[in-house]
PDB file of N, CA and C in Angstrom:
ATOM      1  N   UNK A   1       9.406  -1.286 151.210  1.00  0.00           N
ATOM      2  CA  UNK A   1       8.542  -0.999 152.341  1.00  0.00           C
ATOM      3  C   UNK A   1       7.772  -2.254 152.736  1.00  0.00           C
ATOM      4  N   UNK A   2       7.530  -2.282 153.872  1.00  0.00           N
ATOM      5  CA  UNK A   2       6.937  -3.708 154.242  1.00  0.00           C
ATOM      6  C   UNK A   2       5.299  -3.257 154.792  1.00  0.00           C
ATOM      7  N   UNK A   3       4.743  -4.168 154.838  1.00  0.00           N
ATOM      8  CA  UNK A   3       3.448  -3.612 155.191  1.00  0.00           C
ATOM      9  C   UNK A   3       3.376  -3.105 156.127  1.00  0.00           C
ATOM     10  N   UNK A   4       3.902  -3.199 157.702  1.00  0.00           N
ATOM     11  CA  UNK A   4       4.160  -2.538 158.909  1.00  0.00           C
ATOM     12  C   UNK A   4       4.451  -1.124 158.963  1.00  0.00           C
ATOM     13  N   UNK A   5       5.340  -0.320 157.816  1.00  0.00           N
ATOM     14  CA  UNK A   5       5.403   0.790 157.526  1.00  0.00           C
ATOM     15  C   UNK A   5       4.452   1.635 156.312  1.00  0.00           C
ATOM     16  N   UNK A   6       3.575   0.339 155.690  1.00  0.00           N
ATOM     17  CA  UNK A   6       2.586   1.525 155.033  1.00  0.00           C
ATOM     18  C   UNK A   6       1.548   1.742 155.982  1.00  0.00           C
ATOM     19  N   UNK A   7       1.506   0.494 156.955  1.00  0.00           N
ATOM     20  CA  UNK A   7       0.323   0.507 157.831  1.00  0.00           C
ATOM     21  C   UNK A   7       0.517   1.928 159.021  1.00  0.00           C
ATOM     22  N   UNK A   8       2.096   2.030 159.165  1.00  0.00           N
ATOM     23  CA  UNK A   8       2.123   3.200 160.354  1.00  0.00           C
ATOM     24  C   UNK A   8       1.874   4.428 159.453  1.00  0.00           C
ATOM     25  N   UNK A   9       2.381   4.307 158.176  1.00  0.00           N
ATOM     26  CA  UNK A   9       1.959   5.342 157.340  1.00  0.00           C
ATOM     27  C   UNK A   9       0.536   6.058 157.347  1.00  0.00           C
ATOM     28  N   UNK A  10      -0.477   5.128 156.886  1.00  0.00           N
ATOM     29  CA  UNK A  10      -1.885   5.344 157.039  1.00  0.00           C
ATOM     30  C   UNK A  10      -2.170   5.526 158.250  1.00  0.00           C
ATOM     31  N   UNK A  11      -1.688   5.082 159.038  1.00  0.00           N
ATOM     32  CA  UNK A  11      -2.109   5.871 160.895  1.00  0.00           C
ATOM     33  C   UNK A  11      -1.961   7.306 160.904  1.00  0.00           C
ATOM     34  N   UNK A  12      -0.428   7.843 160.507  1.00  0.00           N
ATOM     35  CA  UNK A  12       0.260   8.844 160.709  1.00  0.00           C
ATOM     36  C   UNK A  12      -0.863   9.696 159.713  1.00  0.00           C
ATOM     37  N   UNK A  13      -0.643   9.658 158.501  1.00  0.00           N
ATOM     38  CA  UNK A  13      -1.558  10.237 157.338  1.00  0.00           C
ATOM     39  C   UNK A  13      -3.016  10.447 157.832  1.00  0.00           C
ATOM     40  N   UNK A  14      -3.528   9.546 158.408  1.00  0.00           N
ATOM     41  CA  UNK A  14      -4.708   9.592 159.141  1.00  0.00           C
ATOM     42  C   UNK A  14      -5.301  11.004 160.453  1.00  0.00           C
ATOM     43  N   UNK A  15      -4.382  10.213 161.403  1.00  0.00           N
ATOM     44  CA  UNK A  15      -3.904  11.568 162.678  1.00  0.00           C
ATOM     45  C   UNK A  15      -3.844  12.849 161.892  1.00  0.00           C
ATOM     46  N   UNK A  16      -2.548  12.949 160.914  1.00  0.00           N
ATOM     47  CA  UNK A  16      -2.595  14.251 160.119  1.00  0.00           C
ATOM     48  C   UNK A  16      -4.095  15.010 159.376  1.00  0.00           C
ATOM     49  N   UNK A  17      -4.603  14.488 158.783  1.00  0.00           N
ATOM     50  CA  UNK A  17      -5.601  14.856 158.277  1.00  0.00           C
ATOM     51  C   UNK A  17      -6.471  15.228 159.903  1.00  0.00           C
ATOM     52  N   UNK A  18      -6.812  14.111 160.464  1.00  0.00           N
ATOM     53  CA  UNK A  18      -7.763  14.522 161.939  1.00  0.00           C
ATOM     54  C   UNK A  18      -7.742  16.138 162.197  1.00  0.00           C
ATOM     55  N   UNK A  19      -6.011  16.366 162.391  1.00  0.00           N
ATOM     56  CA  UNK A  19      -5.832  17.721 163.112  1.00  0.00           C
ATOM     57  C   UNK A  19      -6.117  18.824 162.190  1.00  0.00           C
ATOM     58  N   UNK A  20      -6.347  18.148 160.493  1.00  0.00           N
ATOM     59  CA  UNK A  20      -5.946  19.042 159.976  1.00  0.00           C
ATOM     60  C   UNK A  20      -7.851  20.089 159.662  1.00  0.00           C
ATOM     61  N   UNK A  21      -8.520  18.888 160.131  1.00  0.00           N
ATOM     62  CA  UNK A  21     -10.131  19.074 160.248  1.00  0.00           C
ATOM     63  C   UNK A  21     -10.152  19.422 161.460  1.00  0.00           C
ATOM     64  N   UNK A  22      -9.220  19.514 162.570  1.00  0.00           N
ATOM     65  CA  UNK A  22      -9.964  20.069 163.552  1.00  0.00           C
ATOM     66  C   UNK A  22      -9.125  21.356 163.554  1.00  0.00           C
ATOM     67  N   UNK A  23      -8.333  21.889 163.030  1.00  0.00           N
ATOM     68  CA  UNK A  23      -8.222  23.296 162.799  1.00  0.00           C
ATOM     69  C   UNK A  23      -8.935  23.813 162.062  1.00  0.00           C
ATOM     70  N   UNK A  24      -9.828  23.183 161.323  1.00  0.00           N
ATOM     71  CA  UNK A  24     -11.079  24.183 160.276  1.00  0.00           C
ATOM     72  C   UNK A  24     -12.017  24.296 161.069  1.00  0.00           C
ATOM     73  N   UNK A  25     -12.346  22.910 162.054  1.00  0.00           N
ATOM     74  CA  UNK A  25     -13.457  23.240 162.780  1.00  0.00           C
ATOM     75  C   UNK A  25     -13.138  24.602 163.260  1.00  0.00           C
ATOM     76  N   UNK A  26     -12.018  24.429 164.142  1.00  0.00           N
ATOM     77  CA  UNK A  26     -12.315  25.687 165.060  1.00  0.00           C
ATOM     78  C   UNK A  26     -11.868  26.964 164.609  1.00  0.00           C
ATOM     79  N   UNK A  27     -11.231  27.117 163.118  1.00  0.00           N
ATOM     80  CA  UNK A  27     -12.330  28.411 162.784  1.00  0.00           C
ATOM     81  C   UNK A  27     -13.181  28.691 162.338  1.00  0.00           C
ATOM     82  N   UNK A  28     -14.076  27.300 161.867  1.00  0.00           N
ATOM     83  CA  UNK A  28     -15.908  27.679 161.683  1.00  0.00           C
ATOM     84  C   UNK A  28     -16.373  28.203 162.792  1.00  0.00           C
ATOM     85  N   UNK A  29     -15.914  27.687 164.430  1.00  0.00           N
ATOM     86  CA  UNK A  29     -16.119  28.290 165.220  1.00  0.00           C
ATOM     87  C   UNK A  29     -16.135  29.650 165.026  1.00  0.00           C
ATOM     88  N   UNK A  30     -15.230  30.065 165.231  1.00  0.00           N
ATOM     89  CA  UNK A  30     -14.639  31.794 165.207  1.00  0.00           C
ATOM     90  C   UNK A  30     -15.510  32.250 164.477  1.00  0.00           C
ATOM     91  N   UNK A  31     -15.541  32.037 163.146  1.00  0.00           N
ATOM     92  CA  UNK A  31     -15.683  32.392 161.862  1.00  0.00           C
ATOM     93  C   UNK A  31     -17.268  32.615 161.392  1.00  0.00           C
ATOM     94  N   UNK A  32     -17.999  31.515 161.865  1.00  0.00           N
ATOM     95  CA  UNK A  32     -19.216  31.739 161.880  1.00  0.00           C
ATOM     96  C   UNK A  32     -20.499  32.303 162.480  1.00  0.00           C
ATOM     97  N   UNK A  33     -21.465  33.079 161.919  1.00  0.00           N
ATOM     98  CA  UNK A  33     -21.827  34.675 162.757  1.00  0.00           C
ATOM     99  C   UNK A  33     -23.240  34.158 163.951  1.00  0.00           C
ATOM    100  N   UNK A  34     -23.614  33.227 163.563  1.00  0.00           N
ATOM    101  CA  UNK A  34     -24.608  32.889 164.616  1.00  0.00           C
ATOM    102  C   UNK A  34     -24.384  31.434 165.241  1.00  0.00           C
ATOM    103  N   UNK A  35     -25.450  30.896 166.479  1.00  0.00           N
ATOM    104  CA  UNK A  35     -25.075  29.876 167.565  1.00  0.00           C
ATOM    105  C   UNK A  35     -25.211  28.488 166.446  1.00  0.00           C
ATOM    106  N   UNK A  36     -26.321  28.468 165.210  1.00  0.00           N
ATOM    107  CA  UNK A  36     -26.503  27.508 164.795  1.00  0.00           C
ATOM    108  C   UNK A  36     -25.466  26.974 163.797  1.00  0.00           C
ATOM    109  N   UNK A  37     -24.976  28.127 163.137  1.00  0.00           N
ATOM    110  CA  UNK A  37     -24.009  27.863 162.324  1.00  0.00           C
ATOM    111  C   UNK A  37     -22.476  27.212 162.974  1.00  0.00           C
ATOM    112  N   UNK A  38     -22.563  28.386 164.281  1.00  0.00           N
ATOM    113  CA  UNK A  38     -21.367  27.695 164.499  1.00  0.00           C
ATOM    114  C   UNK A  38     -20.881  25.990 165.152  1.00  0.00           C
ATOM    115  N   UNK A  39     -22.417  25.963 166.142  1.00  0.00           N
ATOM    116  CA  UNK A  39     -22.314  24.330 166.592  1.00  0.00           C
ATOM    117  C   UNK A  39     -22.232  23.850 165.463  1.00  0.00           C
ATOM    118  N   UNK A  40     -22.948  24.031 164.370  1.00  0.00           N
ATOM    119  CA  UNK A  40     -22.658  23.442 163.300  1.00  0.00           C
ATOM    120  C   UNK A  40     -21.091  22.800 162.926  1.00  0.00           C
ATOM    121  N   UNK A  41     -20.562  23.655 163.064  1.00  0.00           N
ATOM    122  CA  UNK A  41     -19.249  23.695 162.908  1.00  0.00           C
ATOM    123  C   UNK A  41     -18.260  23.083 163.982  1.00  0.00           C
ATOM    124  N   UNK A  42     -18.898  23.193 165.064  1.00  0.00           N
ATOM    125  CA  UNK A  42     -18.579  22.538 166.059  1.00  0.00           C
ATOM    126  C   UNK A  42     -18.473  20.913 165.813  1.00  0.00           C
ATOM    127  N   UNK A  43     -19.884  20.425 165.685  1.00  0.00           N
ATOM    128  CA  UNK A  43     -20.616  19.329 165.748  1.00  0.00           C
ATOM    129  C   UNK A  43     -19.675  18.221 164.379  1.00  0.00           C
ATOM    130  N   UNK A  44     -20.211  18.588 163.099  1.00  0.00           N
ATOM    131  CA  UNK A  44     -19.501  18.539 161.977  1.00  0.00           C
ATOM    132  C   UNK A  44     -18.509  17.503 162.002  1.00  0.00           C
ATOM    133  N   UNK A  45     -17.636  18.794 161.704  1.00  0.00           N
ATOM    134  CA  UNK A  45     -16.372  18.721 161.702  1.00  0.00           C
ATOM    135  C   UNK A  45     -15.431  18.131 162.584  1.00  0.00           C
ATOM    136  N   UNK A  46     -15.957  18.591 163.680  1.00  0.00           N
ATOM    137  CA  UNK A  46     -14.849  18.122 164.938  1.00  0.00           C
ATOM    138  C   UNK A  46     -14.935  16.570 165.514  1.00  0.00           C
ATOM    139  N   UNK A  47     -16.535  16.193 164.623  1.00  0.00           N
ATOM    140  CA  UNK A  47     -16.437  14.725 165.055  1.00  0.00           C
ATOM    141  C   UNK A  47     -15.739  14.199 163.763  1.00  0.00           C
ATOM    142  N   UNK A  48     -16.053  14.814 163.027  1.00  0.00           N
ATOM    143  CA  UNK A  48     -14.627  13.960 162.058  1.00  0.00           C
ATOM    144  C   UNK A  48     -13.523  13.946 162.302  1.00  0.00           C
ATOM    145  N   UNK A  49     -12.912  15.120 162.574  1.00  0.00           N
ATOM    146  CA  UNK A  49     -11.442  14.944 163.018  1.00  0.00           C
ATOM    147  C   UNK A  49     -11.106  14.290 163.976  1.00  0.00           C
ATOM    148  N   UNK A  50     -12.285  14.226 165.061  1.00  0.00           N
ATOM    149  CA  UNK A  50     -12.050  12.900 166.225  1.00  0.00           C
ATOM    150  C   UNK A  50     -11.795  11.444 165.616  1.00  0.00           C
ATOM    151  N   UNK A  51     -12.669  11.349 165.006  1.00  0.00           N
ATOM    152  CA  UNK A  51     -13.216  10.110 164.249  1.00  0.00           C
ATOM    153  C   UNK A  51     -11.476   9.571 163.373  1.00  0.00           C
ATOM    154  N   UNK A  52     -10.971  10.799 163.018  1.00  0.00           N
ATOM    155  CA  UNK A  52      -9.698  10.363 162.185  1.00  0.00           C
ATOM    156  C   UNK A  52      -8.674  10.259 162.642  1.00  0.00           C
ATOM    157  N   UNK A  53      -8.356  10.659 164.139  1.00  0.00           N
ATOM    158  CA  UNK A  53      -7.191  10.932 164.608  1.00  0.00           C
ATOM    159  C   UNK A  53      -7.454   9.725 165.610  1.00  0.00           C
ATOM    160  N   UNK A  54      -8.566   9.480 166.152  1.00  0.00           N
ATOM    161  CA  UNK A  54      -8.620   7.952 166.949  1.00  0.00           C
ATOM    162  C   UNK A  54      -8.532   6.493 165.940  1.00  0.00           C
ATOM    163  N   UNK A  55      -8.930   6.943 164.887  1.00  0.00           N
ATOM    164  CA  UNK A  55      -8.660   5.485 163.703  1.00  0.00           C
ATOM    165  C   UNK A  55      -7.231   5.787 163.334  1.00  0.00           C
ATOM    166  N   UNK A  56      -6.634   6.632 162.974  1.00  0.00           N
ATOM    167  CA  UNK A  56      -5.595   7.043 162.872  1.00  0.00           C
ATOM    168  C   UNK A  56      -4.531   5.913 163.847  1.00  0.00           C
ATOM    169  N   UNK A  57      -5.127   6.871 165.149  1.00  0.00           N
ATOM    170  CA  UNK A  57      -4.009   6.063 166.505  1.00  0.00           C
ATOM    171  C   UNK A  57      -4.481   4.707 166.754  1.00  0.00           C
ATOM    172  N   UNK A  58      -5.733   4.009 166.223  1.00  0.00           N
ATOM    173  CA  UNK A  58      -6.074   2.951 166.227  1.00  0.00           C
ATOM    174  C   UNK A  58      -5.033   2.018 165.280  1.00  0.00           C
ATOM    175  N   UNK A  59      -5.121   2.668 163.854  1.00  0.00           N
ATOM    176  CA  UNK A  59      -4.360   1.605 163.156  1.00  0.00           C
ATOM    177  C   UNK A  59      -2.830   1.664 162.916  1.00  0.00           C
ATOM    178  N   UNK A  60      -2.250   2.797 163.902  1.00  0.00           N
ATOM    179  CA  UNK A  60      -1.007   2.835 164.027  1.00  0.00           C
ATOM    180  C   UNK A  60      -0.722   2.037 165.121  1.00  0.00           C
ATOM    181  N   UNK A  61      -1.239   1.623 165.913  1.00  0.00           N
ATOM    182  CA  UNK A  61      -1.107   0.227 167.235  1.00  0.00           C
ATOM    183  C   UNK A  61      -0.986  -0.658 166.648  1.00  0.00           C
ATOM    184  N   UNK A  62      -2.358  -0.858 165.438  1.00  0.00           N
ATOM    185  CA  UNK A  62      -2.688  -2.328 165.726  1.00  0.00           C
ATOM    186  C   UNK A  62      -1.102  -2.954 164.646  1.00  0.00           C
ATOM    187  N   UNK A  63      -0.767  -2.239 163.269  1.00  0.00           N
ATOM    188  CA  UNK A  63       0.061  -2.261 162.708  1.00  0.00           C
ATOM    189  C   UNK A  63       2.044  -2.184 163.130  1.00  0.00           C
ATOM    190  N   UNK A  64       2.404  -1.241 164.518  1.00  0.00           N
ATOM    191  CA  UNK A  64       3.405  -0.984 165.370  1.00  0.00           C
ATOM    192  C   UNK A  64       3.314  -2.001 166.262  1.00  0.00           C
ATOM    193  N   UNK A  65       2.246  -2.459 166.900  1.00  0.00           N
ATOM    194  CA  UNK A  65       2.510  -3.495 168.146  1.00  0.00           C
ATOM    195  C   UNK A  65       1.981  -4.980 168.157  1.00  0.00           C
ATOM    196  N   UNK A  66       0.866  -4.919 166.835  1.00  0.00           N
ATOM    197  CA  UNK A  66      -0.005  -5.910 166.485  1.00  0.00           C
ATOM    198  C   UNK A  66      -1.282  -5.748 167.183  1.00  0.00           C
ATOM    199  N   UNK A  67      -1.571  -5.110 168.275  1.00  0.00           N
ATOM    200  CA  UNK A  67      -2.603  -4.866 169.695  1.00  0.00           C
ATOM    201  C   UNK A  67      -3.793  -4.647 168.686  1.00  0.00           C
ATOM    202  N   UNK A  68      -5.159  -4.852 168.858  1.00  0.00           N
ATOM    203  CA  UNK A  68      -6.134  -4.067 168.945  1.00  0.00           C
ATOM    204  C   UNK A  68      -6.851  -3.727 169.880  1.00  0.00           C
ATOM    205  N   UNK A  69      -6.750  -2.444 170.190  1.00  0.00           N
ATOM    206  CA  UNK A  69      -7.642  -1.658 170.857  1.00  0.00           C
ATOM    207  C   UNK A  69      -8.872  -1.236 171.187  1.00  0.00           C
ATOM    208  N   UNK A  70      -9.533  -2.335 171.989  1.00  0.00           N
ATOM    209  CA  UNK A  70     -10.712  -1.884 172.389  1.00  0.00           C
ATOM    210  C   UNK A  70     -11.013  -0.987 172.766  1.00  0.00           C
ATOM    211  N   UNK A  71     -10.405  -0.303 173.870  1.00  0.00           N
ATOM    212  CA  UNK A  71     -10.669   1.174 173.829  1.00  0.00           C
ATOM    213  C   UNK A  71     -10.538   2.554 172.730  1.00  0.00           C
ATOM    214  N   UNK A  72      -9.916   2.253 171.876  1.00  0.00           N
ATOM    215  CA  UNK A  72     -10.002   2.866 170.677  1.00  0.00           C
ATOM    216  C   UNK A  72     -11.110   2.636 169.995  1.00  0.00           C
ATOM    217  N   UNK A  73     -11.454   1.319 169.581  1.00  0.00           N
ATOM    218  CA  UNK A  73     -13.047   1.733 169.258  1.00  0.00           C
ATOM    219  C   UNK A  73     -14.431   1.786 169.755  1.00  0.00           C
ATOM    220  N   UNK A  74     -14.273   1.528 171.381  1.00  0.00           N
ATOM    221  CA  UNK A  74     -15.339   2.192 171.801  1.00  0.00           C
ATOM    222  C   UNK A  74     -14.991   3.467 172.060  1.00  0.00           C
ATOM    223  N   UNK A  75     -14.325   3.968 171.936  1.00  0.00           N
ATOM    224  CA  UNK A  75     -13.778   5.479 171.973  1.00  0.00           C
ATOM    225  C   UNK A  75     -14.746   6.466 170.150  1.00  0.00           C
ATOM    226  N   UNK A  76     -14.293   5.311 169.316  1.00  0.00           N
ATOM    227  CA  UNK A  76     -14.569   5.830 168.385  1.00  0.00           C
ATOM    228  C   UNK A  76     -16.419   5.384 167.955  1.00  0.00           C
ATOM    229  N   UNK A  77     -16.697   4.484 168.829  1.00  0.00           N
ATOM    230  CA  UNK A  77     -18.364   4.183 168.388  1.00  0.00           C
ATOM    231  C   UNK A  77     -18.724   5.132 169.051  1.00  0.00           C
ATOM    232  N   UNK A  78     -18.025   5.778 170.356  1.00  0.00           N
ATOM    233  CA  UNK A  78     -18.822   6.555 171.253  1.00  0.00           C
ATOM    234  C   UNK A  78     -18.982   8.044 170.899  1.00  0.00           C
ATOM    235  N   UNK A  79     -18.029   8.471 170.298  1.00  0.00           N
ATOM    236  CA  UNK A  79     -17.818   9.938 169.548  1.00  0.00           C
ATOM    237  C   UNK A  79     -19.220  10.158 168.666  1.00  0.00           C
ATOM    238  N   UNK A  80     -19.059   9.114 167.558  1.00  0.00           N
ATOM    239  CA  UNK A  80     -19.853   8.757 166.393  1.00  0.00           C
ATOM    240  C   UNK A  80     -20.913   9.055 166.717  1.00  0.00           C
ATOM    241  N   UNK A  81     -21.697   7.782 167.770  1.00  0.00           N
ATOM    242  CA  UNK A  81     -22.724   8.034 168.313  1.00  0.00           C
ATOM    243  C   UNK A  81     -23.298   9.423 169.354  1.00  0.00           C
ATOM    244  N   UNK A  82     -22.452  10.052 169.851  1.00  0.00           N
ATOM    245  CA  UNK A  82     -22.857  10.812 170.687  1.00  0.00           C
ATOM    246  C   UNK A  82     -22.829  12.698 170.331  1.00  0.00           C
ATOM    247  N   UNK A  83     -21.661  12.674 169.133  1.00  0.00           N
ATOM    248  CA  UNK A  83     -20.964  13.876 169.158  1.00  0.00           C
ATOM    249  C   UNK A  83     -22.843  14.952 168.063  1.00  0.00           C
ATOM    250  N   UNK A  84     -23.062  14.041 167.433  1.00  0.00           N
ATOM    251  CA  UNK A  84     -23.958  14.764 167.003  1.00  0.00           C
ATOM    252  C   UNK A  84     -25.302  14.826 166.992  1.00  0.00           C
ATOM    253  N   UNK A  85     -25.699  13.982 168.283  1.00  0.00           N
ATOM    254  CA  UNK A  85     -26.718  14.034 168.741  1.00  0.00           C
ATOM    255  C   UNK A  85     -26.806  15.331 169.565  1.00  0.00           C
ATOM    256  N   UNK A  86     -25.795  15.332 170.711  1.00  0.00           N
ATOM    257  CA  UNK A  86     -25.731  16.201 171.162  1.00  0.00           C
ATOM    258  C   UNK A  86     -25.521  17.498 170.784  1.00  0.00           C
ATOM    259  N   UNK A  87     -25.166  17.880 169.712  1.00  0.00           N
ATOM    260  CA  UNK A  87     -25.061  19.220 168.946  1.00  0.00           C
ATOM    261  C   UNK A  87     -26.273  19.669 168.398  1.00  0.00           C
ATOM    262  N   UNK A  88     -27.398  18.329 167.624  1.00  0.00           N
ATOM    263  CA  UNK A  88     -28.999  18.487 167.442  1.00  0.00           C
ATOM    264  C   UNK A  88     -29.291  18.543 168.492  1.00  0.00           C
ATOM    265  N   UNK A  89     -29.557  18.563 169.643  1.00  0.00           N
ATOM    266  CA  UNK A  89     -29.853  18.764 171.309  1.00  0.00           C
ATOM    267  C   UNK A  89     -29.342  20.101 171.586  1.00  0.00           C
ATOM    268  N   UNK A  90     -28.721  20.423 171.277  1.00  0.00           N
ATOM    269  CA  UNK A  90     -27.930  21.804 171.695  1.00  0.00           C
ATOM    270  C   UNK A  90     -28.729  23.020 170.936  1.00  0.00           C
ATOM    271  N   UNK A  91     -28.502  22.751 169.499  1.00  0.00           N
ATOM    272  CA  UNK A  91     -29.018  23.279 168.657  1.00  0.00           C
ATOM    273  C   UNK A  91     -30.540  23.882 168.694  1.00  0.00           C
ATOM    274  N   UNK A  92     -31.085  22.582 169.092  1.00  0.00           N
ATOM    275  CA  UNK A  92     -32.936  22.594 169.315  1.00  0.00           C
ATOM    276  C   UNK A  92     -33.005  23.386 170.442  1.00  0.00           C
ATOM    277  N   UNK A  93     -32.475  23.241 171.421  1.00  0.00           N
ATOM    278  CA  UNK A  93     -32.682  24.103 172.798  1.00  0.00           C
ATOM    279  C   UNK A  93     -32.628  25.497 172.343  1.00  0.00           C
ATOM    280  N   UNK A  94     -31.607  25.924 171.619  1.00  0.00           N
ATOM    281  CA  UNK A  94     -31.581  27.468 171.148  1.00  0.00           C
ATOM    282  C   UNK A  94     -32.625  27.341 170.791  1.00  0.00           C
ATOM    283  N   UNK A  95     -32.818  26.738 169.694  1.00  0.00           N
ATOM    284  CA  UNK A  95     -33.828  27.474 168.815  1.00  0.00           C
ATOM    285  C   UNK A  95     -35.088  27.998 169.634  1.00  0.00           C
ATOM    286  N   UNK A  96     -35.839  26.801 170.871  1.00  0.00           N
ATOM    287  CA  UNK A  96     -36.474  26.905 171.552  1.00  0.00           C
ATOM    288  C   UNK A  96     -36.566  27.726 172.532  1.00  0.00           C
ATOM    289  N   UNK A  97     -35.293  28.596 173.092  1.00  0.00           N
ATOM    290  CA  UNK A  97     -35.197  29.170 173.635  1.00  0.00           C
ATOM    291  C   UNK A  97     -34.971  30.735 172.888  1.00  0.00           C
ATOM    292  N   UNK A  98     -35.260  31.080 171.598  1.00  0.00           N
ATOM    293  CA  UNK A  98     -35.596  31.727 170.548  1.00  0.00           C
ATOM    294  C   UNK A  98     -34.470  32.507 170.406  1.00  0.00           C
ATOM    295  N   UNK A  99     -33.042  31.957 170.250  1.00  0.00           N
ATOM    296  CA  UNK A  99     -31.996  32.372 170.180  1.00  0.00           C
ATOM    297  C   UNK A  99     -32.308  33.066 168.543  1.00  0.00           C
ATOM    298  N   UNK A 100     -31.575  34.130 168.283  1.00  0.00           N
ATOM    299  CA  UNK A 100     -31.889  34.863 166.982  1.00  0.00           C
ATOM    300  C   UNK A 100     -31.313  34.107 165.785  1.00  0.00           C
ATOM    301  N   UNK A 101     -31.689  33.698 164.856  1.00  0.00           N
ATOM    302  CA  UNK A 101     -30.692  33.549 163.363  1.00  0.00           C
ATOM    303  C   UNK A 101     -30.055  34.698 162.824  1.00  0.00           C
ATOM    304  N   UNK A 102     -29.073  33.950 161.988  1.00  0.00           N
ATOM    305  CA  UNK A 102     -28.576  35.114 161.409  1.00  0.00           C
ATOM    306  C   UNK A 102     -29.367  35.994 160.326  1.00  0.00           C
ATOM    307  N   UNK A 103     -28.431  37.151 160.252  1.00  0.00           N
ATOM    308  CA  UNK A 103     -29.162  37.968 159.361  1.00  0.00           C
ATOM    309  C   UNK A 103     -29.563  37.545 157.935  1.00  0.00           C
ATOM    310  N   UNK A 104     -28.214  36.839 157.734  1.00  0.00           N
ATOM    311  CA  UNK A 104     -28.116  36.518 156.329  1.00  0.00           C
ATOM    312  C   UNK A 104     -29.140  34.865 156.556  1.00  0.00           C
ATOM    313  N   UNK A 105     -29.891  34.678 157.065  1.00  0.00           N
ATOM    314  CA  UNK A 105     -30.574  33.522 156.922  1.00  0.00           C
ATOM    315  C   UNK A 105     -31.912  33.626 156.059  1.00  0.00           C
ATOM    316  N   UNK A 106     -32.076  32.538 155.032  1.00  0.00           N
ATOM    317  CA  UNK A 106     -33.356  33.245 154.437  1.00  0.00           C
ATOM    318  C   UNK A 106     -34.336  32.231 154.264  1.00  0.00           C
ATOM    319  N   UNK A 107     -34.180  31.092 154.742  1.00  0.00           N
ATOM    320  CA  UNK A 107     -35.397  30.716 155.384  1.00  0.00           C
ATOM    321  C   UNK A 107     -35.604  29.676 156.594  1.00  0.00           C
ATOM    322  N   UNK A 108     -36.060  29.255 157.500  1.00  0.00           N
ATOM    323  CA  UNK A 108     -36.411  29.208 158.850  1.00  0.00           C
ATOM    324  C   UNK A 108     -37.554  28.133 158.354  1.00  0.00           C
ATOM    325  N   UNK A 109     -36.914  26.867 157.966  1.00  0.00           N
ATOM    326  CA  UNK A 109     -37.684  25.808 158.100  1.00  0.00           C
ATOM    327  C   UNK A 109     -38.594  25.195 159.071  1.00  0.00           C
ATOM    328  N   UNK A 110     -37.810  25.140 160.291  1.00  0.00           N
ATOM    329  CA  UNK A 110     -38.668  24.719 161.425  1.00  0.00           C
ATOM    330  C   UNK A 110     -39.489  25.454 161.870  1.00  0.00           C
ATOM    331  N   UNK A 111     -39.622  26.930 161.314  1.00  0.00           N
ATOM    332  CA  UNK A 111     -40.754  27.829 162.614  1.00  0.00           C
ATOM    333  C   UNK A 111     -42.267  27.297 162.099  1.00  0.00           C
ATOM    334  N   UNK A 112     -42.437  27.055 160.764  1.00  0.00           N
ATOM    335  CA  UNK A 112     -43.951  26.576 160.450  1.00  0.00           C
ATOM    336  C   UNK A 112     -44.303  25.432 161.782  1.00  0.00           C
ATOM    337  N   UNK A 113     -43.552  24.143 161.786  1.00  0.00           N
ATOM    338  CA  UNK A 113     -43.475  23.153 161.620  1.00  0.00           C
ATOM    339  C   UNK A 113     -44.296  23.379 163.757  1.00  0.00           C
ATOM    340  N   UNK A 114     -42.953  24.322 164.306  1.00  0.00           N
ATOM    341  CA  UNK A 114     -43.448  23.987 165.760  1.00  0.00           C
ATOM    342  C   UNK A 114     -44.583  25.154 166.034  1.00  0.00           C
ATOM    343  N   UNK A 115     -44.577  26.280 164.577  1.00  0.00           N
ATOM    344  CA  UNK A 115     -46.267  26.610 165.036  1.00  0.00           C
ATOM    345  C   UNK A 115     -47.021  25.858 165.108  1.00  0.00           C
ATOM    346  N   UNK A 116     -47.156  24.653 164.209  1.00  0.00           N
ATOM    347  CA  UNK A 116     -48.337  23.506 164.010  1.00  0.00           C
ATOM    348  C   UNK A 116     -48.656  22.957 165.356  1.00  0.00           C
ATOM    349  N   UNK A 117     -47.232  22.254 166.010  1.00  0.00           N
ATOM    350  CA  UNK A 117     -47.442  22.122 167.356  1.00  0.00           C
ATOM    351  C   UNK A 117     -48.091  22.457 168.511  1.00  0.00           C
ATOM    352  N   UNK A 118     -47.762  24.198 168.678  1.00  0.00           N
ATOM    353  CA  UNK A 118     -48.160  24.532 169.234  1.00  0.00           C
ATOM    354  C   UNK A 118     -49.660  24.792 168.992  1.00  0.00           C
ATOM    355  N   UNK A 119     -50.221  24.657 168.067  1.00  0.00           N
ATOM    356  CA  UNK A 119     -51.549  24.870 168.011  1.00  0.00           C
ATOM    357  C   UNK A 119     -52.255  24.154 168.451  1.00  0.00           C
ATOM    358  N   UNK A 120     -51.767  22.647 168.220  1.00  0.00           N
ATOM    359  CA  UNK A 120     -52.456  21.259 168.446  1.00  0.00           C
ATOM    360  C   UNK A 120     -51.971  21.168 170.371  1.00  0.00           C
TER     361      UNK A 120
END
């Protein structure tokens, strides 16, 4: 084997795993009984499997054609950076908007925290 084929290897192996996290994500989706849990699951996971299937197709280029891809990794700084901010943004809005927890939840860290707030 020459390095060109362990390198497409680890691309391929890479991609594989990606999809193989973004089919769990999305049945944490399904699977999970309230909004927080499931962005959770959303958020998570699915930026990993992004994260693996764009390094994935990143280092199957750079190894198949020699290329590196700038757009592959601002593709992949941009996921990184963005995918789970926006899910804590998402998340906080429920809460704020007093979306219910689940049943099975047993304790509710933040409600002390933005009574304090609101007091002050």
């Amino acid at each position: 084997m020459s390095i060109n084929e362990i390198g497409e290897f680890i691309g391929v192996f890479l991609i594989l795993i990606g999809s193989i996290f973004s089919v769990i994500s999305a049945i944490g989706i399904i699977r999970f009984p309230d909004v927080y849990t499931r962005a959770h699951a959303a958020t998570k996971s699915s930026t990993l499997a992004v994260l693996l299937a764009l390094l994935g197709a990143f280092i199957y280029i750079w190894f198949n054609d020699a290329f590196i891809s700038v757009r592959l990794i601002s593709g992949i700084l941009f996921v990184f950076i963005t995918a789970p901010v926006s899910g804590h943004l998402i998340i906080r809005a429920a809460y704020r908007s007093k979306v219910k927890l689940a049943e099975s939840t047993i304790e509710d860290e933040l409600k002390p925290v933005l009574e304090r707030e609101e007091k002050m």
